[in-house]
PDB file of N, CA and C in Angstrom:
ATOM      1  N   UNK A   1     -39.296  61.685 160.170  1.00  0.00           N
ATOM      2  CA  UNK A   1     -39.050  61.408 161.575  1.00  0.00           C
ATOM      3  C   UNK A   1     -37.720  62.012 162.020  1.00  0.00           C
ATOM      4  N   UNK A   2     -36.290  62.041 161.203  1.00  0.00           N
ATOM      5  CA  UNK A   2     -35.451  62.146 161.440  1.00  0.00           C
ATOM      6  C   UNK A   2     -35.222  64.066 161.270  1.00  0.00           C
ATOM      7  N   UNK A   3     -36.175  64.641 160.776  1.00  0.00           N
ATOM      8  CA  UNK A   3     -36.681  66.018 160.120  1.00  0.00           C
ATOM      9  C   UNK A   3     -36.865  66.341 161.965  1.00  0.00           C
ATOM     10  N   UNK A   4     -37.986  66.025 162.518  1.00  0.00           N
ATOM     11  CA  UNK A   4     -38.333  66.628 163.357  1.00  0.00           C
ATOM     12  C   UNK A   4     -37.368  65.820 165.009  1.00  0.00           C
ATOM     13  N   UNK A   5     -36.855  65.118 164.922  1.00  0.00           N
ATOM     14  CA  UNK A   5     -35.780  65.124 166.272  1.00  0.00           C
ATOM     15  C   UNK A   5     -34.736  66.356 165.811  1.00  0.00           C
ATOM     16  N   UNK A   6     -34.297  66.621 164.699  1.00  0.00           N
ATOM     17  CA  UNK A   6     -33.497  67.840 164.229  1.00  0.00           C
ATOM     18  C   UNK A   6     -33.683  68.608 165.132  1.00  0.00           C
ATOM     19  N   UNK A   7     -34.789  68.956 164.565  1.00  0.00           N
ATOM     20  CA  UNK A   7     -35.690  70.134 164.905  1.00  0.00           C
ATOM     21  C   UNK A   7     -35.676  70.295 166.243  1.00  0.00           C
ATOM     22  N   UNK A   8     -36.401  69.453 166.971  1.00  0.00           N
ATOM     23  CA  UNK A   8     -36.245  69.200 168.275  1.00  0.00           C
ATOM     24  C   UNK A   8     -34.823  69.418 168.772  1.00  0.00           C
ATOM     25  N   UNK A   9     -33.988  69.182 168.517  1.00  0.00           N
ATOM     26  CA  UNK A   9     -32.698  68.863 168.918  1.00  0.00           C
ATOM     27  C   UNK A   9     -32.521  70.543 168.911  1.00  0.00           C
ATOM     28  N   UNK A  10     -32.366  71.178 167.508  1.00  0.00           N
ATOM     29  CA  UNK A  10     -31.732  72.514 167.360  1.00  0.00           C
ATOM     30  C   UNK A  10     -32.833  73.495 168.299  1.00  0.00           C
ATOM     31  N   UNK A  11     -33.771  73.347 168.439  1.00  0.00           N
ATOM     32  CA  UNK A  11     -34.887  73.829 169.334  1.00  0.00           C
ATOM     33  C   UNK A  11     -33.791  74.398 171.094  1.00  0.00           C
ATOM     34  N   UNK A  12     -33.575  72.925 171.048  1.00  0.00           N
ATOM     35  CA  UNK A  12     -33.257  72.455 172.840  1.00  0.00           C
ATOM     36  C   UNK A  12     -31.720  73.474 172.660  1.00  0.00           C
ATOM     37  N   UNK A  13     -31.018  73.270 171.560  1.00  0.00           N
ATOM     38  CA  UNK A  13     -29.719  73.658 171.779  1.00  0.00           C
ATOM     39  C   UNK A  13     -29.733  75.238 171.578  1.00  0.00           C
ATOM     40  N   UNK A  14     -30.326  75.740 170.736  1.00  0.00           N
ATOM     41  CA  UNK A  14     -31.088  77.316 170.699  1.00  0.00           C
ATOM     42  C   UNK A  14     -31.477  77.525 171.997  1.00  0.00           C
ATOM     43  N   UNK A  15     -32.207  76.911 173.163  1.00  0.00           N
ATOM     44  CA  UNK A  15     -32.335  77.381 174.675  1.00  0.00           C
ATOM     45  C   UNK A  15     -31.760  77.906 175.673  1.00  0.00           C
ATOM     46  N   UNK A  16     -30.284  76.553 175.383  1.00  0.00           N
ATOM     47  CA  UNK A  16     -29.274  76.298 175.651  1.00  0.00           C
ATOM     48  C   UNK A  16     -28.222  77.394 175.585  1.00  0.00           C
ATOM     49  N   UNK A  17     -28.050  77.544 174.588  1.00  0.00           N
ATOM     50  CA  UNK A  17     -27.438  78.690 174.073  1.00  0.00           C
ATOM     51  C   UNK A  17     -27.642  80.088 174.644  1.00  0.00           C
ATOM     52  N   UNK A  18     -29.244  80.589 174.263  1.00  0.00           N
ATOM     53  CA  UNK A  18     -29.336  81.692 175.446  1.00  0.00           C
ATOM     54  C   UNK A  18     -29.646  81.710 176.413  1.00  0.00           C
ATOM     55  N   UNK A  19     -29.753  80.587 177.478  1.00  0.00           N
ATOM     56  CA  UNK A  19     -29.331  80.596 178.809  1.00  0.00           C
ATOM     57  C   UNK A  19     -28.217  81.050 179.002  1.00  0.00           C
ATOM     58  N   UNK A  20     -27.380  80.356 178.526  1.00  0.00           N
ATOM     59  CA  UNK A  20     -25.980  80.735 178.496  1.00  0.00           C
ATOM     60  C   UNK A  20     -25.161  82.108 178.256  1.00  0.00           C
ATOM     61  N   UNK A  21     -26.092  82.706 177.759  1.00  0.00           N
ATOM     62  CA  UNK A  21     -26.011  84.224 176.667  1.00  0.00           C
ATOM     63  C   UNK A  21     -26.428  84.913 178.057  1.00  0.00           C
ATOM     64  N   UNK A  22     -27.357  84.619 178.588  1.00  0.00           N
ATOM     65  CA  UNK A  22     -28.253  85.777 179.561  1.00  0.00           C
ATOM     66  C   UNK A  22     -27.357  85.055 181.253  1.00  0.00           C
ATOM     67  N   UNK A  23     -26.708  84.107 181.269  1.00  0.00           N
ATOM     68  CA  UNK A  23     -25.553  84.153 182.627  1.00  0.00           C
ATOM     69  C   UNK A  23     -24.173  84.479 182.653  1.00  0.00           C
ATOM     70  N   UNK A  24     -23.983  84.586 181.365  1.00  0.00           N
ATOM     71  CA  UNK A  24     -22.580  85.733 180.702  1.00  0.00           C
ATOM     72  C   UNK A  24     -22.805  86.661 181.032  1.00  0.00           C
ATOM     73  N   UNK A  25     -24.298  87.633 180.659  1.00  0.00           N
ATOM     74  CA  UNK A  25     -24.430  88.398 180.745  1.00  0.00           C
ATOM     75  C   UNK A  25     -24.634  88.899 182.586  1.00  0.00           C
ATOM     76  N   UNK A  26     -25.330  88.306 182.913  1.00  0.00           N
ATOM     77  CA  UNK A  26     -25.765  88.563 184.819  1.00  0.00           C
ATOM     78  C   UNK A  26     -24.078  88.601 185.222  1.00  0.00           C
ATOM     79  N   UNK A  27     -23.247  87.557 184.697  1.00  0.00           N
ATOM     80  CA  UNK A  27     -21.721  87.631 185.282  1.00  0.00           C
ATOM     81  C   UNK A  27     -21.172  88.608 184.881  1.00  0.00           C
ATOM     82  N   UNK A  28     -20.758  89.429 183.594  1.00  0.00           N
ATOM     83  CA  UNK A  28     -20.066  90.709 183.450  1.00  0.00           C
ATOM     84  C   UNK A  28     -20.772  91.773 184.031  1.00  0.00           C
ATOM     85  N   UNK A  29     -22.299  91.989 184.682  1.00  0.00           N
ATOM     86  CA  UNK A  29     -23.015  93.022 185.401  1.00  0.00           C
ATOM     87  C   UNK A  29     -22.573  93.174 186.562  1.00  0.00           C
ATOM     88  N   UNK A  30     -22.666  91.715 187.563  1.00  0.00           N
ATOM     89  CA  UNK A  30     -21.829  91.447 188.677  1.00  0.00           C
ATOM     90  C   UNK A  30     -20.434  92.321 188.496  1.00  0.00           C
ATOM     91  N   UNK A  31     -19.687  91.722 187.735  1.00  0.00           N
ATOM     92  CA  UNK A  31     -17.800  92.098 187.664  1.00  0.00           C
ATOM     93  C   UNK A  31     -18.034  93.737 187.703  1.00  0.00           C
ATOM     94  N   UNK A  32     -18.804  94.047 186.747  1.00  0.00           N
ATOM     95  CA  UNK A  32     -18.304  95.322 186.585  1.00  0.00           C
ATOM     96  C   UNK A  32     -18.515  96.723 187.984  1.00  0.00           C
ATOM     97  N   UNK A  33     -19.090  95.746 189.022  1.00  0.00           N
ATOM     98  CA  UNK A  33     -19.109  96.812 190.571  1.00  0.00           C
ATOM     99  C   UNK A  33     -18.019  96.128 191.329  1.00  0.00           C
ATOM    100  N   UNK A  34     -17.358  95.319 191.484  1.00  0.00           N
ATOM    101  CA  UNK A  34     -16.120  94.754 191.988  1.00  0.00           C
ATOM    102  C   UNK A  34     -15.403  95.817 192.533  1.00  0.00           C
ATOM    103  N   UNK A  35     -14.651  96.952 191.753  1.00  0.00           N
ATOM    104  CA  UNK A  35     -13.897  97.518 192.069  1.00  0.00           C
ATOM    105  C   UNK A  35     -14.478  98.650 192.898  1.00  0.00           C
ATOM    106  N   UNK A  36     -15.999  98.876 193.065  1.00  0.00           N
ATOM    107  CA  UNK A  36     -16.861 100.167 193.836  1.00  0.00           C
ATOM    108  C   UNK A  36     -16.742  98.934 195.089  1.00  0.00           C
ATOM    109  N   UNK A  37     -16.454  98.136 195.342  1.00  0.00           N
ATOM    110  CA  UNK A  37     -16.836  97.143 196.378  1.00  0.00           C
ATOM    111  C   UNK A  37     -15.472  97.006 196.970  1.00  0.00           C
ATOM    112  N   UNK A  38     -14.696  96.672 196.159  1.00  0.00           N
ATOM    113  CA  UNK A  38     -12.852  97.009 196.905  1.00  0.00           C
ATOM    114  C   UNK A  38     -12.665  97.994 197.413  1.00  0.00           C
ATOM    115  N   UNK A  39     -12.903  99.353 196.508  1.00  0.00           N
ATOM    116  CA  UNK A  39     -12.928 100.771 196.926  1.00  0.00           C
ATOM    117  C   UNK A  39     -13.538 100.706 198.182  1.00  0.00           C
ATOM    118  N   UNK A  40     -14.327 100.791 198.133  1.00  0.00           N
ATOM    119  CA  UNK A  40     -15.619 100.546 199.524  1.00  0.00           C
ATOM    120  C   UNK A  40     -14.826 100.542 201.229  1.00  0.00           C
ATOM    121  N   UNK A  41     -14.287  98.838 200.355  1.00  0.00           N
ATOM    122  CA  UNK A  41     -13.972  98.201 201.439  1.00  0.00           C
ATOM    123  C   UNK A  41     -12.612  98.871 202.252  1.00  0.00           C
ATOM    124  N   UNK A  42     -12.032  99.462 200.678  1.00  0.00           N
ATOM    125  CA  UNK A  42     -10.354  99.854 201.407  1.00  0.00           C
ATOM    126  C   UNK A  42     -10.832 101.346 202.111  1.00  0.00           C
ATOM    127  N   UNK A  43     -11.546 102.149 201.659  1.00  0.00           N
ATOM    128  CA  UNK A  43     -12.000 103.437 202.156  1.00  0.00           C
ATOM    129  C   UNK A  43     -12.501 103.067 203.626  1.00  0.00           C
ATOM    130  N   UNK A  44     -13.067 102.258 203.969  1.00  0.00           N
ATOM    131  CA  UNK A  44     -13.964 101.939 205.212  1.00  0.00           C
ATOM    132  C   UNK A  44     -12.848 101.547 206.297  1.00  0.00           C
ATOM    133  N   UNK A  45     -11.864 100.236 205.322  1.00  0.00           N
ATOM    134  CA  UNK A  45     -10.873 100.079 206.042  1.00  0.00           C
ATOM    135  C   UNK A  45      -9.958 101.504 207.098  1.00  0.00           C
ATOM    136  N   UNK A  46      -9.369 102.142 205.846  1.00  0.00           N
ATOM    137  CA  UNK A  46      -8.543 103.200 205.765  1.00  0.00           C
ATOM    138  C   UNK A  46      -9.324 104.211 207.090  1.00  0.00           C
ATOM    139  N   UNK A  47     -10.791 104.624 207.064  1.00  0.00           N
ATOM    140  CA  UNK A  47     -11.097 105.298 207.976  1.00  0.00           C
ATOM    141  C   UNK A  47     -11.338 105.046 209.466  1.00  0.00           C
ATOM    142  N   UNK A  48     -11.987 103.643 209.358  1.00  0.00           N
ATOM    143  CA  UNK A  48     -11.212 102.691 210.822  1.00  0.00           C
ATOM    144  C   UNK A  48     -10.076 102.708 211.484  1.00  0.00           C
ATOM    145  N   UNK A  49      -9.180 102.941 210.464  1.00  0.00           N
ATOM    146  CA  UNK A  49      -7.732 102.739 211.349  1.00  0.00           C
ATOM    147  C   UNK A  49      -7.321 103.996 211.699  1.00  0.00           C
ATOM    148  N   UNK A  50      -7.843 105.019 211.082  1.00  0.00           N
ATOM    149  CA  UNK A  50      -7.466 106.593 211.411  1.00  0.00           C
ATOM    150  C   UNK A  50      -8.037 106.461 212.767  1.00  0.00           C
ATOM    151  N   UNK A  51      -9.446 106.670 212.677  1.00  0.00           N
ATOM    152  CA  UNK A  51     -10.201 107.001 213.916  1.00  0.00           C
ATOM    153  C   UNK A  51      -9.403 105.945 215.180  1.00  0.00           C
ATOM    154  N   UNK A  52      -8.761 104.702 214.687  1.00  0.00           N
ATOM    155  CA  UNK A  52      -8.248 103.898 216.129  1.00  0.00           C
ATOM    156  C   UNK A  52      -7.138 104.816 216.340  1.00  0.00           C
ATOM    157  N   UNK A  53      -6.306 104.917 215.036  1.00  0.00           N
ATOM    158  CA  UNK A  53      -5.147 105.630 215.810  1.00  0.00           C
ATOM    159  C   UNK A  53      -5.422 107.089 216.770  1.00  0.00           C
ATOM    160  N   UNK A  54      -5.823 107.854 215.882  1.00  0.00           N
ATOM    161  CA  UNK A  54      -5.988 108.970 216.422  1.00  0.00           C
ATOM    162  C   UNK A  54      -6.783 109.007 217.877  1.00  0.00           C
TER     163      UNK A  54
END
């Protein structure tokens, strides 16, 4: 009896685990366009303010 709640148990925590594995992962995919998205933003910025000044 005490064999298979184990089991059960290491089952649930093995799930657990790569859930966890595969939203690490979705989060460093995210991070790694951050800086094409700053860029972006400061380039877009930067050409806005030309065209006002000028």
């Amino acid at each position: 009896m005490d064999t298979i709640k184990t089991e059960a148990e290491i089952g649930k925590l093995m799930a657990e685990t790569m859930k966890l594995n595969a939203e690490a992962a979705k989060m460093i995919r995210e991070t790694r366009w951050y800086p094409v998205i700053w860029a972006t933003a400061f380039a877009g910025a930067v050409i806005g303010l030309a065209k006002f000044l000028h």
